[in-house]
C-alpha atoms as a PDB file:
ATOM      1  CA  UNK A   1      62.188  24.903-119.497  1.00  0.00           C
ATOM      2  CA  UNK A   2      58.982  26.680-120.029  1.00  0.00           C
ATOM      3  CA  UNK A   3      56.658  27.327-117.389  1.00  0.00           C
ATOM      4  CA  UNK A   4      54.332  24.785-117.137  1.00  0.00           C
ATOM      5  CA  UNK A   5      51.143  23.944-114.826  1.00  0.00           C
ATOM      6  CA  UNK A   6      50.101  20.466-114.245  1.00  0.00           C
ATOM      7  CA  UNK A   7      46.400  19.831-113.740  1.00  0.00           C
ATOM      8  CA  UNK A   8      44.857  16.703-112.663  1.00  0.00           C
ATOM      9  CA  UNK A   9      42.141  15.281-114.668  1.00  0.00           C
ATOM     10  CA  UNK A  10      40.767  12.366-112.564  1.00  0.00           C
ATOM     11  CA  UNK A  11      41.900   9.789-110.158  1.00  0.00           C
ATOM     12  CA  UNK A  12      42.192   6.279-112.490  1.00  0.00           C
ATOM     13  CA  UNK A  13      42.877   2.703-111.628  1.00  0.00           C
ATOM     14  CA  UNK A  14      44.896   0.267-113.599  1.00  0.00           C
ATOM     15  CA  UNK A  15      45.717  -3.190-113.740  1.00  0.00           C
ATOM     16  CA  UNK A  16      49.443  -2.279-114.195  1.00  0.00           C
ATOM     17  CA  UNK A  17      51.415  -2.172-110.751  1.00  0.00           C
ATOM     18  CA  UNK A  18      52.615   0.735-111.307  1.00  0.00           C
ATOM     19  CA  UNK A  19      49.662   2.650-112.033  1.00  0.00           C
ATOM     20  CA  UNK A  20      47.837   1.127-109.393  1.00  0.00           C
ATOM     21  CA  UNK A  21      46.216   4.398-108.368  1.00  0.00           C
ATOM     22  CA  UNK A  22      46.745   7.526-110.143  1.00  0.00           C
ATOM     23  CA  UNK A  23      45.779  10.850-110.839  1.00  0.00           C
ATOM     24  CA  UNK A  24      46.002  11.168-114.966  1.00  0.00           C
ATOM     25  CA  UNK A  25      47.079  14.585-115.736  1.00  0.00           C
ATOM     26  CA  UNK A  26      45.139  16.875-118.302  1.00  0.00           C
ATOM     27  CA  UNK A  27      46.120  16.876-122.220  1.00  0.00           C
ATOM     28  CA  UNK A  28      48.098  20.121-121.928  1.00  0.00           C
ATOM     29  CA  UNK A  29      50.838  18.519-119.900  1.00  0.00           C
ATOM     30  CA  UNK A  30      50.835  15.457-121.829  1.00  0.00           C
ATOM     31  CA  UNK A  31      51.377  17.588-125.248  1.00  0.00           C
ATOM     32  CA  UNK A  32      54.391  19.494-123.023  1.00  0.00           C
ATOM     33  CA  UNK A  33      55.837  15.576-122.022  1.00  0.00           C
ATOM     34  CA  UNK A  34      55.717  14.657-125.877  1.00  0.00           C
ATOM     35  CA  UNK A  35      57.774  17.912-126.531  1.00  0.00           C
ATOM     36  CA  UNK A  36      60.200  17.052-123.667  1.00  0.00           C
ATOM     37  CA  UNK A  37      59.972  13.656-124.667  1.00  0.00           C
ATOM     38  CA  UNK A  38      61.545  14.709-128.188  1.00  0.00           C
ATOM     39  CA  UNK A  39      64.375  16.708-126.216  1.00  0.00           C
ATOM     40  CA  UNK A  40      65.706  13.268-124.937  1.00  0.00           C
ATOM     41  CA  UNK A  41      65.108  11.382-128.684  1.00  0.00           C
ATOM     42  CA  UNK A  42      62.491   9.564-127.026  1.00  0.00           C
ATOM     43  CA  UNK A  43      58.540   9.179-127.819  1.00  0.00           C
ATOM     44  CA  UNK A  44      56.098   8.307-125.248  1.00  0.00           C
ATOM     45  CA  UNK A  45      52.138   8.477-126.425  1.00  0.00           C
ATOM     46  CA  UNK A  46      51.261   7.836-122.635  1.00  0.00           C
ATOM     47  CA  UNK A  47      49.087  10.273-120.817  1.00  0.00           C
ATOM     48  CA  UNK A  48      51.296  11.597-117.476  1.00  0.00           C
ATOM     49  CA  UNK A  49      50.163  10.625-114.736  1.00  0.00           C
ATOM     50  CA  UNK A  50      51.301  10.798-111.003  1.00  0.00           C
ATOM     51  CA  UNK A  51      51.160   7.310-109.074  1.00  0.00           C
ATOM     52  CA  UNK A  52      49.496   7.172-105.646  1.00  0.00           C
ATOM     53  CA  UNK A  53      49.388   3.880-105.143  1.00  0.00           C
ATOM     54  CA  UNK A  54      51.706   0.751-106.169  1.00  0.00           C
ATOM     55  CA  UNK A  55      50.467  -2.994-105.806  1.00  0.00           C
ATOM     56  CA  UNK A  56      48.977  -5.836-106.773  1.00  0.00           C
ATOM     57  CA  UNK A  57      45.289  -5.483-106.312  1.00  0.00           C
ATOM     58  CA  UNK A  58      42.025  -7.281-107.620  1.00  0.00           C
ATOM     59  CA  UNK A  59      39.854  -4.906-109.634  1.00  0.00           C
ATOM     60  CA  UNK A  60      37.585  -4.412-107.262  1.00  0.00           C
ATOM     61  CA  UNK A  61      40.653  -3.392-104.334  1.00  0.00           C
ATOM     62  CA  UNK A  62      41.831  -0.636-106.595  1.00  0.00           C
ATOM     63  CA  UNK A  63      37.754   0.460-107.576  1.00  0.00           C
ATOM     64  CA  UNK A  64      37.683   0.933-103.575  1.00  0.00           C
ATOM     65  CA  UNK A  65      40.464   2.883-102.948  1.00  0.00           C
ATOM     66  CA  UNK A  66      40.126   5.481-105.969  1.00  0.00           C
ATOM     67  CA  UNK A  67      36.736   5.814-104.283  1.00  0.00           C
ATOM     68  CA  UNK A  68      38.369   6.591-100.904  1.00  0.00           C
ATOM     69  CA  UNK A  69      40.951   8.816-102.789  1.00  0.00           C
ATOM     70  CA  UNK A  70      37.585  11.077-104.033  1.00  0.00           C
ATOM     71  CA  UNK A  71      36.132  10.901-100.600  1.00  0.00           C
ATOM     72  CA  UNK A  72      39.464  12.026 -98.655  1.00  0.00           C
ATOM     73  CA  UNK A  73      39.600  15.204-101.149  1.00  0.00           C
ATOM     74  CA  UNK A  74      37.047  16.118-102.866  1.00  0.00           C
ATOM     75  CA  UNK A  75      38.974  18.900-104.850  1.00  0.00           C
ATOM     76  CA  UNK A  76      41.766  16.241-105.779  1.00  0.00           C
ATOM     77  CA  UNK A  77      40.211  16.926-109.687  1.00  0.00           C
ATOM     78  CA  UNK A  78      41.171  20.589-109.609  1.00  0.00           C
ATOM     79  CA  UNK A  79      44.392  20.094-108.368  1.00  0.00           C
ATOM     80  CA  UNK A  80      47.288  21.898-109.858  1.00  0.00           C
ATOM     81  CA  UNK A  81      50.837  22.418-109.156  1.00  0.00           C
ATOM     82  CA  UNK A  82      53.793  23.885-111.518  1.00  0.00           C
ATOM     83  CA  UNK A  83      56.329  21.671-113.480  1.00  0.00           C
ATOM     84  CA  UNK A  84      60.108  22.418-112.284  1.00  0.00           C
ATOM     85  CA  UNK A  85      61.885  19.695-112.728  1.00  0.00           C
ATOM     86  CA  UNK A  86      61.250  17.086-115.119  1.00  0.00           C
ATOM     87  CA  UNK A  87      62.747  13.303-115.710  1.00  0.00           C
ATOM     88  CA  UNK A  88      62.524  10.381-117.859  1.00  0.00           C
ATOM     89  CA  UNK A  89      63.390   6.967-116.362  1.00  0.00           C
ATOM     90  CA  UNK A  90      63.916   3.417-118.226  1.00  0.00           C
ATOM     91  CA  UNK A  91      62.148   1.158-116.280  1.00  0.00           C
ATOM     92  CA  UNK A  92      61.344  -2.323-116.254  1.00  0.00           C
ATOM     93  CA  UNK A  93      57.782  -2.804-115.608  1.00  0.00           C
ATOM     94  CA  UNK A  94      58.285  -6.485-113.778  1.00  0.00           C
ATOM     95  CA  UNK A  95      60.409  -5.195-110.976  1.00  0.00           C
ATOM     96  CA  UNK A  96      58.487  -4.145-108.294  1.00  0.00           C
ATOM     97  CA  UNK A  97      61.276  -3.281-106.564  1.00  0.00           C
ATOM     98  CA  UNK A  98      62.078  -0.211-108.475  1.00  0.00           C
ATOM     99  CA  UNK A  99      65.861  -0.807-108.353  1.00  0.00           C
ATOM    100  CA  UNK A 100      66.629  -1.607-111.830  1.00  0.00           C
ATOM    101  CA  UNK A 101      65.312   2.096-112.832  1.00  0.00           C
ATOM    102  CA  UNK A 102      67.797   4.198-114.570  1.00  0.00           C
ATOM    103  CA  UNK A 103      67.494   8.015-114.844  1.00  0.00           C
ATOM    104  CA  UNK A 104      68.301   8.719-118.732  1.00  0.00           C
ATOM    105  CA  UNK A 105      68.133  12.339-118.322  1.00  0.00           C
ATOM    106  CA  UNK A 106      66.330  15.435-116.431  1.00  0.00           C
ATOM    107  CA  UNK A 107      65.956  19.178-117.063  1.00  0.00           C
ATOM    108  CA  UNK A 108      65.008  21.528-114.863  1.00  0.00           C
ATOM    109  CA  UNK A 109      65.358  25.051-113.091  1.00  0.00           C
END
């Protein structure tokens, strides 16, 4: 696996429970997670991102906290950190209790 640096872009909120609160990653990793993506026979057009926060939250809950997310670290936006391990799970986005994931495959160092 090629050495790659993640790089956040901005902290986001969604509707989705998942993706709650997030930090979306820039377009360079997302172009790397479409070429992994390909290494498992599997296409994703999603940008990466790395979850902070999972719930069920009005609009106006989740506007809060990415604000208190900003305040707590200001430098969260330059944030990097290398790629060493990498994995792509099935999921089912209705459970919310994460146990019907299933790991369909990893690489890493």
């Amino acid at each position: 696996m090629d050495d790659i640096v993640a790089k956040v872009d901005r902290v986001v909120t969604k509707y989705y429970y998942h993706q709650c609160v997030s930090l979306l990653m820039n377009r360079e990793l997302f172009e790397n997670a479409q070429r992994w993506s390909y290494h498992f026979s599997f296409y994703n057009s999603s940008m990466p991102y790395l979850s902070l926060l999972y719930g069920k939250m009005t609009e106006e809950e989740r506007k809060k906290v990415g604000e208190i997310v900003n305040i707590l670290d200001e430098s969260i936006t330059s944030l990097t950190f290398p790629i060493i391990h990498f994995a792509l799970y099935e999921i089912d986005n209705d459970d919310i209790s994460l146990k019907s994931w299933t790991k369909i495959a990893e690489i890493g160092r």
